[in-house]
Protein backbone atom coordinates (compact mmCIF):
# COMPACT_ATOMS: atom_id res chain seq x y z
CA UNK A 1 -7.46 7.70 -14.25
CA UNK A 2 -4.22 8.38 -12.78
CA UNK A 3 -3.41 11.93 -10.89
CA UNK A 4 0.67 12.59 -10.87
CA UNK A 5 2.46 14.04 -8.15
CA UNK A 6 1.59 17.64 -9.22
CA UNK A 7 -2.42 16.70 -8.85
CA UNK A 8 -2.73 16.94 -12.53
CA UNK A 9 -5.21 14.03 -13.58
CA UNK A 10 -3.74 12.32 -17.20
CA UNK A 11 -4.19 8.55 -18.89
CA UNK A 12 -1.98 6.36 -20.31
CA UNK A 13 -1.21 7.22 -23.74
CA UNK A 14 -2.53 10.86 -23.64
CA UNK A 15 -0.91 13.80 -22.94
CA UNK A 16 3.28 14.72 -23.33
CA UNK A 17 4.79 11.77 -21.76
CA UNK A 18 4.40 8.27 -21.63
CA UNK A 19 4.02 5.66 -18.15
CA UNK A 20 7.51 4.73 -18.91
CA UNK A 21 9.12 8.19 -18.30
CA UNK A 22 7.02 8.89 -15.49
CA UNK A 23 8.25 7.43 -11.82
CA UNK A 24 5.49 8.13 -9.67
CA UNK A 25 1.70 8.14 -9.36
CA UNK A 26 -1.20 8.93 -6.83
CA UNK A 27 -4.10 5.88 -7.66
CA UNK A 28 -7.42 7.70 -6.52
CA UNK A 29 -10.57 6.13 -7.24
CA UNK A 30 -12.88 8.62 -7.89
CA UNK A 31 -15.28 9.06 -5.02
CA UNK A 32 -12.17 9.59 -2.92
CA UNK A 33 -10.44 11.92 -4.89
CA UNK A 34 -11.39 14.63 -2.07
CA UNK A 35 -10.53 12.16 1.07
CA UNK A 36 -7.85 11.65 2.99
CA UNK A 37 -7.18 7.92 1.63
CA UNK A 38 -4.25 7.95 -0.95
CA UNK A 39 -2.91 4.67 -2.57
CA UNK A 40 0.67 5.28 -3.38
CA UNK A 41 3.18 3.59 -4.75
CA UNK A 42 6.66 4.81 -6.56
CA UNK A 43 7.58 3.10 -9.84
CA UNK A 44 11.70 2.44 -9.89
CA UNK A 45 13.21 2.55 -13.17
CA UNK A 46 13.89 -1.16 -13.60
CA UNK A 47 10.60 -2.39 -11.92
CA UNK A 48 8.02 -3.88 -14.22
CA UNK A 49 4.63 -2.50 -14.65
CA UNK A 50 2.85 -5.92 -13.61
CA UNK A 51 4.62 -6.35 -9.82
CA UNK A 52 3.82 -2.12 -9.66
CA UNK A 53 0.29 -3.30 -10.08
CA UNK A 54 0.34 -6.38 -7.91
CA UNK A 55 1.57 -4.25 -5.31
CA UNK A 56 -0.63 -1.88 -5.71
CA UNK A 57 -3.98 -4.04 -5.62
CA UNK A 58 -2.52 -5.45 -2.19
CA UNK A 59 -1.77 -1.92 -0.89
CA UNK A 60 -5.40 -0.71 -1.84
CA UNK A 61 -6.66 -4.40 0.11
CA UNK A 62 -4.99 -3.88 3.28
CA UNK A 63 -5.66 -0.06 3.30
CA UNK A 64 -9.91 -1.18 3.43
CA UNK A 65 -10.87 1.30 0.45
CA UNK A 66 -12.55 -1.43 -1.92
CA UNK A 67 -14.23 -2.72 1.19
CA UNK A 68 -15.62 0.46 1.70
CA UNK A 69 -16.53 1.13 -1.68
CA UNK A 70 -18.50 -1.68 -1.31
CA UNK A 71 -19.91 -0.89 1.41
CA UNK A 72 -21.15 2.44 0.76
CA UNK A 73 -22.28 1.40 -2.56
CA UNK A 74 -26.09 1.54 -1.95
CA UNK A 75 -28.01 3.60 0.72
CA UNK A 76 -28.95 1.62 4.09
CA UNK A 77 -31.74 2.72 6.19
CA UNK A 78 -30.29 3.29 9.37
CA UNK A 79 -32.92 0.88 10.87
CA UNK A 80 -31.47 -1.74 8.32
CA UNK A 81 -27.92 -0.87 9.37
CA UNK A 82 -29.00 -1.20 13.39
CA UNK A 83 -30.33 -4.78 12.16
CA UNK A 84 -26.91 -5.61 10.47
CA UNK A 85 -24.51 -4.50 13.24
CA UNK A 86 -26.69 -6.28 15.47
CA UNK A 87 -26.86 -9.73 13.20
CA UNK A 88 -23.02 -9.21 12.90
CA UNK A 89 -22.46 -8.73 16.21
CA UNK A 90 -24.39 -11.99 17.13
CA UNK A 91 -22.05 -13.75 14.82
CA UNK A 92 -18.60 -13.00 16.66
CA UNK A 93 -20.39 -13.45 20.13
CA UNK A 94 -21.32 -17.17 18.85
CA UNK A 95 -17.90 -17.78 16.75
CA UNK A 96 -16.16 -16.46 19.89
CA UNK A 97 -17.89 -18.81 22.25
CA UNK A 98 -17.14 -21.57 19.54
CA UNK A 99 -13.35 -20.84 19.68
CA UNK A 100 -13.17 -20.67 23.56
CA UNK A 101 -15.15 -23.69 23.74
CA UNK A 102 -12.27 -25.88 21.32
CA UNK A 103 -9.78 -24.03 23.28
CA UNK A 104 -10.79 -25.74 26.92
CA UNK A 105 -11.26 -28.98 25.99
């Protein structure tokens, strides 16, 4: 689903008008709809749908929102999530002592 610049939410191929007349869109995935977290991107009349896309998918991977997506996917005890920080937390220390280790000798 794509929501135009009025907040209106429309498809592709229903409606009045068609992508091709239209020069901007708001991408909101649906559990963010009410969040902060907009992917934007302005379509310029002589720019083709596919590099719109590609930049697109790299916006939404730098801004973090498919990460979180995934991570909020399922419930996590908060014990569980104590455990993970924790295990995760274990990791850098040892990767970090790894690195500073190649880096003196």
């Amino acid at each position: 689903m794509f929501v135009d610049s009025q907040g209106t939410g429309s498809s592709f191929g229903t409606g009045g008008t068609s992508y091709k007349s239209r020069s901007r869109f708001l991408f909101l995935p649906t559990a963010y709809r009410r969040a902060a977290t907009v992917s934007e991107i302005v379509i310029g009349d002589n720019q083709r749908l596919e590099m719109a896309l590609k930049h697109f998918r790299r916006q939404v991977q730098r801004s973090g929102i498919l990460k979180d997506f995934r991570k909020k996917r399922f419930y996590v005890k908060p014990s569980v999530a104590k455990r993970l920080k924790s295990a995760a937390a274990q990791r850098r220390r040892r990767e970090d002592a790894r690195r500073a280790e190649r880096h003196h000798n």
